[in-house]
PDB file of N, CA and C in Angstrom:
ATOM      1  N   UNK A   1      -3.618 -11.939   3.315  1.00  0.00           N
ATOM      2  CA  UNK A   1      -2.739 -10.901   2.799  1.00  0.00           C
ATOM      3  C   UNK A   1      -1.391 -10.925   3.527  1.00  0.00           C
ATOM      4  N   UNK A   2      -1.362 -10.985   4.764  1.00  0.00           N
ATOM      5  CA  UNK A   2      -0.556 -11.300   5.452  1.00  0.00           C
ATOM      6  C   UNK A   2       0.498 -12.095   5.106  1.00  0.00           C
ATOM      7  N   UNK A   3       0.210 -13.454   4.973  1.00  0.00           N
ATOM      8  CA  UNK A   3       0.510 -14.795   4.163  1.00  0.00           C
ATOM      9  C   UNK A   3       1.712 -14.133   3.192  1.00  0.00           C
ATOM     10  N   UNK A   4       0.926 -13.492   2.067  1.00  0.00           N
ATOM     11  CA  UNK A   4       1.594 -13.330   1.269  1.00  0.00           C
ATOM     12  C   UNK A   4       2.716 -11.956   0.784  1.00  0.00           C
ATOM     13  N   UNK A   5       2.073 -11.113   1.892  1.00  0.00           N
ATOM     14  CA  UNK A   5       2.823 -10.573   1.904  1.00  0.00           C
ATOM     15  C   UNK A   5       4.334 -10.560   2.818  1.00  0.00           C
ATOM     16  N   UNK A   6       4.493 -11.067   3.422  1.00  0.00           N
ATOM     17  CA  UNK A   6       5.388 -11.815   4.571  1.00  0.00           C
ATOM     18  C   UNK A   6       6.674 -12.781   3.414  1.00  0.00           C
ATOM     19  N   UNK A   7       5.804 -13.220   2.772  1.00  0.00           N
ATOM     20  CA  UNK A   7       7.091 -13.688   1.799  1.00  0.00           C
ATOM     21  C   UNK A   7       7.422 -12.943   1.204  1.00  0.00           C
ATOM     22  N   UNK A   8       7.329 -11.769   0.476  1.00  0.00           N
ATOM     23  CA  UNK A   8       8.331 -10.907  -0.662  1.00  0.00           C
ATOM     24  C   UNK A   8       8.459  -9.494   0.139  1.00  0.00           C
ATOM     25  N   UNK A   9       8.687  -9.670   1.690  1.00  0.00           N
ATOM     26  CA  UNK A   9       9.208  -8.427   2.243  1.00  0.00           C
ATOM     27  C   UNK A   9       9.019  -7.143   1.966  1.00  0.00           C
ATOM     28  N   UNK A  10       7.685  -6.674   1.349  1.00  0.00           N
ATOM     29  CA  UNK A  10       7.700  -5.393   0.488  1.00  0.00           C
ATOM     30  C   UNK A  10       7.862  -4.220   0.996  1.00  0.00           C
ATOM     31  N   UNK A  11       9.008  -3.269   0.042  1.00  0.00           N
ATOM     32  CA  UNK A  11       9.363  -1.938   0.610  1.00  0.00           C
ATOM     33  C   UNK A  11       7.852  -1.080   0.464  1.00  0.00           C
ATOM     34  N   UNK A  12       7.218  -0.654  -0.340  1.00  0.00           N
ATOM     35  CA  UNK A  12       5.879   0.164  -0.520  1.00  0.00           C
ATOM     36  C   UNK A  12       4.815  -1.177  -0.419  1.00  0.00           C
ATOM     37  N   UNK A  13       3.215  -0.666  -0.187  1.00  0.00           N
ATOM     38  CA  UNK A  13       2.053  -1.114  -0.164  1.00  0.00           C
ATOM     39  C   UNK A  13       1.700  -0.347   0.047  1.00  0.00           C
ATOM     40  N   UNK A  14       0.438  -0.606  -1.011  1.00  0.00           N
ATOM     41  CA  UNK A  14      -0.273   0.509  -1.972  1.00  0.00           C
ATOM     42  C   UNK A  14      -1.981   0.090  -1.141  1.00  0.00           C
ATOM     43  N   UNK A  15      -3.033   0.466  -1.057  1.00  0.00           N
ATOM     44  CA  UNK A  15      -3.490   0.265  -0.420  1.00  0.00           C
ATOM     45  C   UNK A  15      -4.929   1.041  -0.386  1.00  0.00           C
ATOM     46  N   UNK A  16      -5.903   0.182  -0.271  1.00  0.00           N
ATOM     47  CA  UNK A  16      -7.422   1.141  -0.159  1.00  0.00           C
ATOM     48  C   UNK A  16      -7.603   1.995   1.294  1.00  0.00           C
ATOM     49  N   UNK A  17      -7.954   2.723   1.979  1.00  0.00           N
ATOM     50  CA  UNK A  17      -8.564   3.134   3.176  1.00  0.00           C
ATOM     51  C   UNK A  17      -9.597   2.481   3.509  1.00  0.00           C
ATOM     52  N   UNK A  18     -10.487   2.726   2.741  1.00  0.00           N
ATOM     53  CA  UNK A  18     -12.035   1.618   2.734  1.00  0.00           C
ATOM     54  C   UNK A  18     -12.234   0.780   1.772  1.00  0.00           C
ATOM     55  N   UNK A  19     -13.506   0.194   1.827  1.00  0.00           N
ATOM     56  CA  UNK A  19     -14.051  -0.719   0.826  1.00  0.00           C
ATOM     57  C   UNK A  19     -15.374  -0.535   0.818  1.00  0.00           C
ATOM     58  N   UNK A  20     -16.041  -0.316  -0.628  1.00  0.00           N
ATOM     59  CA  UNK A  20     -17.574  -0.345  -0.454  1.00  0.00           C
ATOM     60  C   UNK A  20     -18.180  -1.781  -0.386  1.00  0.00           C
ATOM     61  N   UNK A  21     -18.943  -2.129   0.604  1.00  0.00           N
ATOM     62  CA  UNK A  21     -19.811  -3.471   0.205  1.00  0.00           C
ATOM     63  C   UNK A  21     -21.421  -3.493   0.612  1.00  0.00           C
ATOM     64  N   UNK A  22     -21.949  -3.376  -0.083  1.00  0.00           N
ATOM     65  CA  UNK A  22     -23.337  -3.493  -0.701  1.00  0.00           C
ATOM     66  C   UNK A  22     -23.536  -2.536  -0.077  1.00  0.00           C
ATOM     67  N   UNK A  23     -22.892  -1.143  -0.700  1.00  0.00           N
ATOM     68  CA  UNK A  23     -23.438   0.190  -0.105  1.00  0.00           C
ATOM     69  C   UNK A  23     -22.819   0.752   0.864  1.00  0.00           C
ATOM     70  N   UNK A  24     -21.879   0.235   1.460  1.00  0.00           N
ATOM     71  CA  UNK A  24     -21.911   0.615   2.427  1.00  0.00           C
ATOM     72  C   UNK A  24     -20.300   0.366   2.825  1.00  0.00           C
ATOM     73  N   UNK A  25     -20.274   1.863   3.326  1.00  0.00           N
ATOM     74  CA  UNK A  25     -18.745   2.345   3.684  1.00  0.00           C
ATOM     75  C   UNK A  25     -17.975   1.781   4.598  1.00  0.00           C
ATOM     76  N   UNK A  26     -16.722   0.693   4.224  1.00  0.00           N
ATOM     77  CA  UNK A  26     -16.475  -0.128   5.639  1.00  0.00           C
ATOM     78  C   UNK A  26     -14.874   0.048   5.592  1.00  0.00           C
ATOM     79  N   UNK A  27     -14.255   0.445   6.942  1.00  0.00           N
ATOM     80  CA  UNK A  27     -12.898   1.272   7.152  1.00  0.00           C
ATOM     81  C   UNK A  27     -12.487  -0.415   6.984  1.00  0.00           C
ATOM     82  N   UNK A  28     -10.744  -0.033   6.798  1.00  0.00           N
ATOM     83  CA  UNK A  28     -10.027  -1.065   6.757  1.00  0.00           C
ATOM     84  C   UNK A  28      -8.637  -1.386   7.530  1.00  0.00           C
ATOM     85  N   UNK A  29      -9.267  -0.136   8.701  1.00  0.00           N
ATOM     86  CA  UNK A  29      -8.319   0.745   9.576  1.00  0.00           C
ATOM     87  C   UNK A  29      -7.555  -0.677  10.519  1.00  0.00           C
ATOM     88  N   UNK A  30      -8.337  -1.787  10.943  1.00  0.00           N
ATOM     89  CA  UNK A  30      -7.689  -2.828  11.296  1.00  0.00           C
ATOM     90  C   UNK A  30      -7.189  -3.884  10.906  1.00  0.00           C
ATOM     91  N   UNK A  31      -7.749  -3.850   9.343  1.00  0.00           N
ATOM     92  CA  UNK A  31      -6.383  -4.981   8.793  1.00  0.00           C
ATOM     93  C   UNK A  31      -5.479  -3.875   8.531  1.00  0.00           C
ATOM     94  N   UNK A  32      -5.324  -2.968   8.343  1.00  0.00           N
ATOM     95  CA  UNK A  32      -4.054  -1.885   7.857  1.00  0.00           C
ATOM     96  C   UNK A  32      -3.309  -1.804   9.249  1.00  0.00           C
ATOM     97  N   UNK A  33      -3.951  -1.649  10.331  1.00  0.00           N
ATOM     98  CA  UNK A  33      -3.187  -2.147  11.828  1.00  0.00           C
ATOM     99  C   UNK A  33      -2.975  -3.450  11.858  1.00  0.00           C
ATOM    100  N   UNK A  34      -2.851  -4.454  12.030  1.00  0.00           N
ATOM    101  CA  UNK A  34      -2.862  -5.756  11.548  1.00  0.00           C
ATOM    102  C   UNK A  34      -1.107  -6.117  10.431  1.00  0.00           C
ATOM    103  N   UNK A  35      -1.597  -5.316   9.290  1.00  0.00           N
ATOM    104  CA  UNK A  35      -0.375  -5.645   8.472  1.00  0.00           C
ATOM    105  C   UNK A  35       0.460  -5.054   8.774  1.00  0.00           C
ATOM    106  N   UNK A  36       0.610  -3.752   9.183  1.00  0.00           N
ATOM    107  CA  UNK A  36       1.715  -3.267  10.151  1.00  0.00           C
ATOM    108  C   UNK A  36       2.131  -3.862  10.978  1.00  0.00           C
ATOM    109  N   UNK A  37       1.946  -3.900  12.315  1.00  0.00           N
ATOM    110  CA  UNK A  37       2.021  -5.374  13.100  1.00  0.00           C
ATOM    111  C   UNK A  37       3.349  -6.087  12.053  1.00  0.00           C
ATOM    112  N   UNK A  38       3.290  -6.960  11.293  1.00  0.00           N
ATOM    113  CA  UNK A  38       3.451  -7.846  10.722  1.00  0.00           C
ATOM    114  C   UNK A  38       4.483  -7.392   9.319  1.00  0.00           C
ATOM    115  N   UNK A  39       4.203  -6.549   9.489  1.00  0.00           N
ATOM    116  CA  UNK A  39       6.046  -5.959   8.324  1.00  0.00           C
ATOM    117  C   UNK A  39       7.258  -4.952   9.034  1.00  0.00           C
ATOM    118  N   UNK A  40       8.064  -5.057   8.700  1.00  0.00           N
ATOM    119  CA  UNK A  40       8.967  -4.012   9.196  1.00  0.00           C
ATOM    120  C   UNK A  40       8.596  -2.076   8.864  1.00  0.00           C
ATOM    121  N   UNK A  41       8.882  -2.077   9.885  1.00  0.00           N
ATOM    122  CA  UNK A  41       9.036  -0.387  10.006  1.00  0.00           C
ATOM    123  C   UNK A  41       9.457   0.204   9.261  1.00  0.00           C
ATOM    124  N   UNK A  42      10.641  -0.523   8.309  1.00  0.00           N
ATOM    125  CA  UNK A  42      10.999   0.275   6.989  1.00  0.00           C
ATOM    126  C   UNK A  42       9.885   0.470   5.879  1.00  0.00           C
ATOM    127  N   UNK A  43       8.896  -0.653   5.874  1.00  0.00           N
ATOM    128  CA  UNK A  43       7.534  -0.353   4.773  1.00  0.00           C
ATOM    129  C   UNK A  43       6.966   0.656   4.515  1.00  0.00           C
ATOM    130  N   UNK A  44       6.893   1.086   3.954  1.00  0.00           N
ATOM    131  CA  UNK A  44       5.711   2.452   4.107  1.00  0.00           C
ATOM    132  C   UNK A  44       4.304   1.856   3.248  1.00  0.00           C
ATOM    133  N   UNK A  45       2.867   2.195   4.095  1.00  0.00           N
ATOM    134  CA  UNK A  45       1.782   1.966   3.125  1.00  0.00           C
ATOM    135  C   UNK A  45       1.539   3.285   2.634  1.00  0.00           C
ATOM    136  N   UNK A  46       0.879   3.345   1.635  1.00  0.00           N
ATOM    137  CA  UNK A  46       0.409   4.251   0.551  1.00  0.00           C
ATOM    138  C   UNK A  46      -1.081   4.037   0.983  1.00  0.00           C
ATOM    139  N   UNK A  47      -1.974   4.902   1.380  1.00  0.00           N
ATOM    140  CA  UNK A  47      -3.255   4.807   1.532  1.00  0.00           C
ATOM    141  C   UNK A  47      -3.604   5.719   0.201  1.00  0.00           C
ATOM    142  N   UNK A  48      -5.014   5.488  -0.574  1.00  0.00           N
ATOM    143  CA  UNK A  48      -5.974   6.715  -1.379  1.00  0.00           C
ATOM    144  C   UNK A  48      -7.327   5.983  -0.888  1.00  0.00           C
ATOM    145  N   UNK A  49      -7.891   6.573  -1.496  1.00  0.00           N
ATOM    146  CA  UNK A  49      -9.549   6.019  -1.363  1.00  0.00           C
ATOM    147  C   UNK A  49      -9.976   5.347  -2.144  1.00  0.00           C
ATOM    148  N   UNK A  50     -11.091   4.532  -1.888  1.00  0.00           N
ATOM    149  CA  UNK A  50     -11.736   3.541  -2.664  1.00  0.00           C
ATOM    150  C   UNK A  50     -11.790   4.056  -4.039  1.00  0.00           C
ATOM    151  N   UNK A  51     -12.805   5.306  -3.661  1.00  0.00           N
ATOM    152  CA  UNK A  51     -13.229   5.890  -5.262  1.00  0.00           C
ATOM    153  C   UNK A  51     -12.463   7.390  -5.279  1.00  0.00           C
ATOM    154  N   UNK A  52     -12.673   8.178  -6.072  1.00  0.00           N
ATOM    155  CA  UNK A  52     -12.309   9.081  -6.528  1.00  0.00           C
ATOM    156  C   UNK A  52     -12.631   9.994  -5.703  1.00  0.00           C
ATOM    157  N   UNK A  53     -14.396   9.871  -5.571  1.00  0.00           N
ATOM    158  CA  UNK A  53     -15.084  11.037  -5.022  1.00  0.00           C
ATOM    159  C   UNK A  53     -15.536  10.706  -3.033  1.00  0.00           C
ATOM    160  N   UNK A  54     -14.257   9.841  -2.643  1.00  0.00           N
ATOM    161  CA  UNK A  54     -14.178  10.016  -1.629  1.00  0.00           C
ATOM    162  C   UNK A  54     -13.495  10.035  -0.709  1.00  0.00           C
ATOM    163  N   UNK A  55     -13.218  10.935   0.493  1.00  0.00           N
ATOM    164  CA  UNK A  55     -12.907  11.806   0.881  1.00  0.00           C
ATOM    165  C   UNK A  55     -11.079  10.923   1.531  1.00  0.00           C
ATOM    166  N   UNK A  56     -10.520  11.946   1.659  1.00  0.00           N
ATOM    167  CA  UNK A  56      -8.776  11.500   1.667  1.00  0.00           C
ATOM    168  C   UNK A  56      -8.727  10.314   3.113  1.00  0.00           C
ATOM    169  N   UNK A  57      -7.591   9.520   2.949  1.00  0.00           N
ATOM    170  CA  UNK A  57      -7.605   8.537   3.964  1.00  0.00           C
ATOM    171  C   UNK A  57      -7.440   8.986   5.638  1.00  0.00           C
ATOM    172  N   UNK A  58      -7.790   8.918   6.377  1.00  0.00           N
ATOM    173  CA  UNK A  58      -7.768   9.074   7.995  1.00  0.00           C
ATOM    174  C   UNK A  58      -6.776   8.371   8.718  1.00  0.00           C
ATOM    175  N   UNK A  59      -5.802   8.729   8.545  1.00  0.00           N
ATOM    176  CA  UNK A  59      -4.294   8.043   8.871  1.00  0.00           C
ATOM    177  C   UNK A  59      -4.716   8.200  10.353  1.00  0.00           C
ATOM    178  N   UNK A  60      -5.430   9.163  11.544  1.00  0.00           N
ATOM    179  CA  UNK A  60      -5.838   9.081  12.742  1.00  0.00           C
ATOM    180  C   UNK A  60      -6.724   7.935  13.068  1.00  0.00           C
ATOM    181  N   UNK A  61      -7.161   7.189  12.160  1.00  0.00           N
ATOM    182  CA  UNK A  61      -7.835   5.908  12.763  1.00  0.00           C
ATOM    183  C   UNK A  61      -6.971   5.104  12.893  1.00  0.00           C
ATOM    184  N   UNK A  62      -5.794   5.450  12.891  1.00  0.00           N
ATOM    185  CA  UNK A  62      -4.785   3.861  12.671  1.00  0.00           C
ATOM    186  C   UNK A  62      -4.052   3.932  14.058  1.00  0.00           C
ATOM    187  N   UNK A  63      -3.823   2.912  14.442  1.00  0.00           N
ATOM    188  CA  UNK A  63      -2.814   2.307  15.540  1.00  0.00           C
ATOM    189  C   UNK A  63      -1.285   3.637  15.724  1.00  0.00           C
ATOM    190  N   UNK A  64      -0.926   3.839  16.367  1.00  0.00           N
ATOM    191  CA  UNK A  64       0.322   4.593  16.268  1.00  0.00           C
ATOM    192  C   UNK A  64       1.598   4.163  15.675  1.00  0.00           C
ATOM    193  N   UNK A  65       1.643   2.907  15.164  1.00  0.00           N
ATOM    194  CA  UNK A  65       2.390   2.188  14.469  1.00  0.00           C
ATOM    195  C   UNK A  65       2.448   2.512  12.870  1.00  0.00           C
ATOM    196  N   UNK A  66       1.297   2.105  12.759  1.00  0.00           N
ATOM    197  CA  UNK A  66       0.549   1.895  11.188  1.00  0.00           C
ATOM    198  C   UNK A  66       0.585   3.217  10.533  1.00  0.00           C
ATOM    199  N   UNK A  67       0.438   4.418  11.818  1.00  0.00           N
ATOM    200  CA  UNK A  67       0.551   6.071  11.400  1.00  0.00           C
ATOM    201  C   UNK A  67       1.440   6.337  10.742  1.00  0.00           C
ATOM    202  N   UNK A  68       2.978   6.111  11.471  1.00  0.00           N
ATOM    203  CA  UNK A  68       4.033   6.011  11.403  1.00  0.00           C
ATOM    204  C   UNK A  68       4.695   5.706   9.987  1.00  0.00           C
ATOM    205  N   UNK A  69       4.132   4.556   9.747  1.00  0.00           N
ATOM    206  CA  UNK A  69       4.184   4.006   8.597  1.00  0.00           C
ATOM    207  C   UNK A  69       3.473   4.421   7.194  1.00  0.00           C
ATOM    208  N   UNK A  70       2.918   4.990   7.196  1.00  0.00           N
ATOM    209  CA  UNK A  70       1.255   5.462   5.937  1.00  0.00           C
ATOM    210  C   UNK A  70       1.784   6.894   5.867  1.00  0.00           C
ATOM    211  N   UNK A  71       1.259   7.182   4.020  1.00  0.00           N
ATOM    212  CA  UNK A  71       1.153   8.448   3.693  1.00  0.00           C
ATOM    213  C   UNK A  71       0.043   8.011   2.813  1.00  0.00           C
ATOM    214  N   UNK A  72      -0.813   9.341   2.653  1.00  0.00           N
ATOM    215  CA  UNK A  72      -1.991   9.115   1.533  1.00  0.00           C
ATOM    216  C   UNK A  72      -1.034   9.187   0.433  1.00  0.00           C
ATOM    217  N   UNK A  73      -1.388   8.617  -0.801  1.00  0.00           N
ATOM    218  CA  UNK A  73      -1.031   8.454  -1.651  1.00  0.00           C
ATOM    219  C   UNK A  73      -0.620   9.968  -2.572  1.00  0.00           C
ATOM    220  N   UNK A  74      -1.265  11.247  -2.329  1.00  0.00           N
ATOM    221  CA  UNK A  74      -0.962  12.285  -2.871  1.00  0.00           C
ATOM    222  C   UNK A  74       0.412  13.064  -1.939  1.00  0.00           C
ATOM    223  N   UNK A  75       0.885  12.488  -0.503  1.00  0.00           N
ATOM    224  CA  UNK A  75       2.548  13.037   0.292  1.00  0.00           C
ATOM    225  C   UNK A  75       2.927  12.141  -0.575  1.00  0.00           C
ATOM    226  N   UNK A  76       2.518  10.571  -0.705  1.00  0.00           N
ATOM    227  CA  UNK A  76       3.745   9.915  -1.621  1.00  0.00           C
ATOM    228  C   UNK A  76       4.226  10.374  -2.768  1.00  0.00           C
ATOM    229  N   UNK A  77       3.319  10.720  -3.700  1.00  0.00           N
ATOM    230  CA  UNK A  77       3.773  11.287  -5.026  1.00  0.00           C
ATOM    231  C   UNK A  77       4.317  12.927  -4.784  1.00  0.00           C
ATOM    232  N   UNK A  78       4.650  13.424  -3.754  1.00  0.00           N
ATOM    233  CA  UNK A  78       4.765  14.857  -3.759  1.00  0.00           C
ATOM    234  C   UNK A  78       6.211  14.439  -2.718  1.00  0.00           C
ATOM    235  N   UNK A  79       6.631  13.562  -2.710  1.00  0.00           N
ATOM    236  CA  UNK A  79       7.900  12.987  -1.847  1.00  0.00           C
ATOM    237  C   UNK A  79       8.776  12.244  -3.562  1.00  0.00           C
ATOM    238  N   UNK A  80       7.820  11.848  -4.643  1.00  0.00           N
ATOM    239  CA  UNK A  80       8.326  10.743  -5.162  1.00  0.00           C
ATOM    240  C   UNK A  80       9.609  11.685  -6.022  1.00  0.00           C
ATOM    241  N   UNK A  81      10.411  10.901  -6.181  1.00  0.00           N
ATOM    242  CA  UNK A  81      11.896  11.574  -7.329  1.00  0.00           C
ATOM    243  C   UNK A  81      11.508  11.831  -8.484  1.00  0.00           C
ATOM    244  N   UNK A  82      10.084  11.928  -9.128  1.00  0.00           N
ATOM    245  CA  UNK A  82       9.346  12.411 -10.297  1.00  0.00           C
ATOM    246  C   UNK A  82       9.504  13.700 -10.029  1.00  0.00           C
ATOM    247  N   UNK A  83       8.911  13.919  -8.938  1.00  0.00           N
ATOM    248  CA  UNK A  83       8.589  15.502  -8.666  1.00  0.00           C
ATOM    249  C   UNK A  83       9.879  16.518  -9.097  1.00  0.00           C
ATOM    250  N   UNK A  84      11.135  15.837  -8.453  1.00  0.00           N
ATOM    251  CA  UNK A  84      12.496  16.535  -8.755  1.00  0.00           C
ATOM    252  C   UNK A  84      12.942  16.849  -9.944  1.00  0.00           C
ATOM    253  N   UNK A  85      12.860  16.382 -10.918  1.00  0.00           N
ATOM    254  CA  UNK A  85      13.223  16.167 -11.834  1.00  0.00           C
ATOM    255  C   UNK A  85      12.421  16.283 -13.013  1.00  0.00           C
ATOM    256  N   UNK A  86      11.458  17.258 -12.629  1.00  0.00           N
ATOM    257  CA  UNK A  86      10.220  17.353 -14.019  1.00  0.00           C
ATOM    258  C   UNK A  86      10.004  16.390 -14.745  1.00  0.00           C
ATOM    259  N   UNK A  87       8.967  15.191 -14.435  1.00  0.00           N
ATOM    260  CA  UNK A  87       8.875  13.961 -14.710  1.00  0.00           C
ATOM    261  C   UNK A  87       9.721  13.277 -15.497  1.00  0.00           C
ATOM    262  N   UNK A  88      11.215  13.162 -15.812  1.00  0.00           N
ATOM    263  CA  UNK A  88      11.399  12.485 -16.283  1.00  0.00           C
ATOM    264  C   UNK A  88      11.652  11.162 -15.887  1.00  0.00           C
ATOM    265  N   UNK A  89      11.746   9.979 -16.263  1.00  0.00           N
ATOM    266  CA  UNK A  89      11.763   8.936 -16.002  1.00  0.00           C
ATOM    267  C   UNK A  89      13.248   8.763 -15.930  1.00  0.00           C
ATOM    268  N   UNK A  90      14.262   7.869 -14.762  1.00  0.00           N
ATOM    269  CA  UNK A  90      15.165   7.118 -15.594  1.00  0.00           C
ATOM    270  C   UNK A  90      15.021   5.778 -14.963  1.00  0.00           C
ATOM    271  N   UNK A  91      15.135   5.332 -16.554  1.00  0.00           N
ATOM    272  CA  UNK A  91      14.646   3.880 -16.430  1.00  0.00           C
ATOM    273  C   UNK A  91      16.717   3.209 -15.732  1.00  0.00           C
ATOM    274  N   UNK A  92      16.421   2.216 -14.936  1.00  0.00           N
ATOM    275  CA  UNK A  92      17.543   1.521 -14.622  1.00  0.00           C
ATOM    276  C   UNK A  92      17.854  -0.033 -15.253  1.00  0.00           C
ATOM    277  N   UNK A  93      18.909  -0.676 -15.755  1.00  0.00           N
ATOM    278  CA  UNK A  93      18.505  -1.736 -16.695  1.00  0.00           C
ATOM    279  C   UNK A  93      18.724  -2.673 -15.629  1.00  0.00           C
ATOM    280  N   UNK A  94      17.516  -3.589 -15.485  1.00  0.00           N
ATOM    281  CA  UNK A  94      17.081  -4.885 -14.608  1.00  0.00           C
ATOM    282  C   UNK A  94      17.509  -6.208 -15.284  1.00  0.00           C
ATOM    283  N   UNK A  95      17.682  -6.842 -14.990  1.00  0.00           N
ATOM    284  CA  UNK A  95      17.864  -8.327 -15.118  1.00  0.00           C
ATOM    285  C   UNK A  95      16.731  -8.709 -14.906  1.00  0.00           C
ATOM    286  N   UNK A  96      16.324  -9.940 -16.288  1.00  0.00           N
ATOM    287  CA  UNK A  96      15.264 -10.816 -16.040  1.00  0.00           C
ATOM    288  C   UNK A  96      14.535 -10.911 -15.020  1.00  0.00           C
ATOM    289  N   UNK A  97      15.181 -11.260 -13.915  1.00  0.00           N
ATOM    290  CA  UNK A  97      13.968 -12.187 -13.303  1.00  0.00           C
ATOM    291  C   UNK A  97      14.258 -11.329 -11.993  1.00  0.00           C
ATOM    292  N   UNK A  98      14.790  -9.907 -11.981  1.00  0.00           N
ATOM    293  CA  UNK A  98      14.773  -9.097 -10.739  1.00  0.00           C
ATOM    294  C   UNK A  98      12.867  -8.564 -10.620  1.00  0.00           C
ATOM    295  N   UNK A  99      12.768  -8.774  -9.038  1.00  0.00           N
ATOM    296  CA  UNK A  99      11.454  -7.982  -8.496  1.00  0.00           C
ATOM    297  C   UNK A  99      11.559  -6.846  -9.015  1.00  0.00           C
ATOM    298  N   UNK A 100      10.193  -7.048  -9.377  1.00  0.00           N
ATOM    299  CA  UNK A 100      10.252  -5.069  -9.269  1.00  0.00           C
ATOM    300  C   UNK A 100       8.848  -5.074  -8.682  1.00  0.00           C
ATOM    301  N   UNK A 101       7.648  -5.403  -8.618  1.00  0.00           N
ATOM    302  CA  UNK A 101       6.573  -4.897  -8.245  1.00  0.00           C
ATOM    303  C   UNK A 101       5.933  -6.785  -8.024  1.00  0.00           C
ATOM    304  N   UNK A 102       4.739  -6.925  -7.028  1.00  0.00           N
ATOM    305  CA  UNK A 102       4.069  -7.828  -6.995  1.00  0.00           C
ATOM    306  C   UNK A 102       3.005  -7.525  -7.020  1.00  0.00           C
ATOM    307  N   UNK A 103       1.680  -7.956  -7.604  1.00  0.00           N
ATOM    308  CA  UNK A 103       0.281  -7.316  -7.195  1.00  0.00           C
ATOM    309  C   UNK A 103      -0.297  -8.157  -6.921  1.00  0.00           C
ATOM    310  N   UNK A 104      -1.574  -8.190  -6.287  1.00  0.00           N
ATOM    311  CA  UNK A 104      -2.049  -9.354  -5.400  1.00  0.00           C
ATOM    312  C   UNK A 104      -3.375  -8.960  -5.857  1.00  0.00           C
ATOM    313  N   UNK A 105      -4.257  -9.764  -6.436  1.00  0.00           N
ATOM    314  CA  UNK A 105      -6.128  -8.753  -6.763  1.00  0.00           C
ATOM    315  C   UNK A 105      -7.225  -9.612  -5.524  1.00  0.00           C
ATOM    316  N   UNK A 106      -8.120  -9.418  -5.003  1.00  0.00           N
ATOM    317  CA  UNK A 106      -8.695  -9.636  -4.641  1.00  0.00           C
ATOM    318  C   UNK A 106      -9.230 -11.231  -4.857  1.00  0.00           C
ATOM    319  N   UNK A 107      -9.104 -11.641  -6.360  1.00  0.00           N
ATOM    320  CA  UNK A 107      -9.207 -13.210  -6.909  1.00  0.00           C
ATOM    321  C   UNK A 107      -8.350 -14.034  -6.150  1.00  0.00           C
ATOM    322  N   UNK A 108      -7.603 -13.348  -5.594  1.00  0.00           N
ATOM    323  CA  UNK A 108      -6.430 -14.585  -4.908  1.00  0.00           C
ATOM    324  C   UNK A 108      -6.601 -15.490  -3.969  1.00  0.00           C
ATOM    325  N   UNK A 109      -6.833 -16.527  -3.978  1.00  0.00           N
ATOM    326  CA  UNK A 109      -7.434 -16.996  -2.901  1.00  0.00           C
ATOM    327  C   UNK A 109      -6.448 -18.996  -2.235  1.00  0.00           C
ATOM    328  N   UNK A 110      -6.900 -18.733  -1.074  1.00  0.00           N
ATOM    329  CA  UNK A 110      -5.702 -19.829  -0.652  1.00  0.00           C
ATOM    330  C   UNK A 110      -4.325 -19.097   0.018  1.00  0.00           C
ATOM    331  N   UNK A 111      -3.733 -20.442   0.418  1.00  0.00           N
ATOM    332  CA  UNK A 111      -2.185 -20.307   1.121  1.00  0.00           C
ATOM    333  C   UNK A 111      -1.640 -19.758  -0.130  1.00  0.00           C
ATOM    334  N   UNK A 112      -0.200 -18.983  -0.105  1.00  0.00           N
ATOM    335  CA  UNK A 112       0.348 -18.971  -1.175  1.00  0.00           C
ATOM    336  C   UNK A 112       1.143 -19.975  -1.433  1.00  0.00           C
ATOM    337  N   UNK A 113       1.468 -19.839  -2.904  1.00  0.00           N
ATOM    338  CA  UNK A 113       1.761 -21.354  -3.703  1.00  0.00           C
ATOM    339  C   UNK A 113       3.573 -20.971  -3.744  1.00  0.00           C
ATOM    340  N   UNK A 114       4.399 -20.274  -3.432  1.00  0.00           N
ATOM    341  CA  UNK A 114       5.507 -19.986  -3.606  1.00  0.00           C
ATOM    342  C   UNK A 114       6.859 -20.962  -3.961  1.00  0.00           C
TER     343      UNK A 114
END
């Protein structure tokens, strides 16, 4: 993740707290310390939870760095310029081949191919 995220400098990362695997509740509190480490201080991560029905992210398990950096995903949207403005959208007109978002799924696998 690292890898790839290191090449497209990203301002937000969006981000699980945990991960379920075969049952069982496993924090992700040190790669999320880890990728901090490893991006600038201007990043902010977005933590929510795996699932729905569980319980809000623990920004106190994280490194004092990574703290710094992280909002659960419900300060982000209650910070976001939606809120101001009674959802309206304004769209800004982009050029082709400008970034706007990268997503990375779990299938990804290998060095990146850039």
């Amino acid at each position: 993740l690292i890898d790839r995220l290191g090449q497209v400098a990203p301002r937000v990362v969006f981000s699980c707290s945990e991960a379920v695997y075969r049952g069982k509740r496993l924090t992700m509190a040190a790669k999320l310390d880890a990728l901090a480490e490893s991006l600038g201080e201007s990043t902010q991560l977005v933590l929510s939870p795996y699932l729905p029905h569980m319980p809000p992210p623990d920004l106190a398990a994280l490194s004092p760095r990574a703290r710094r950096m992280s909002s659960t995903l419900e300060a982000f949207l209650r910070r976001a310029p939606l809120a101001d403005v009674g959802g309206a959208i304004d769209f800004a007109p982009r050029a082709f081949d400008d970034e706007v978002y990268v997503m990375f799924s779990s299938g990804t696998t290998g060095r990146p191919k850039c």
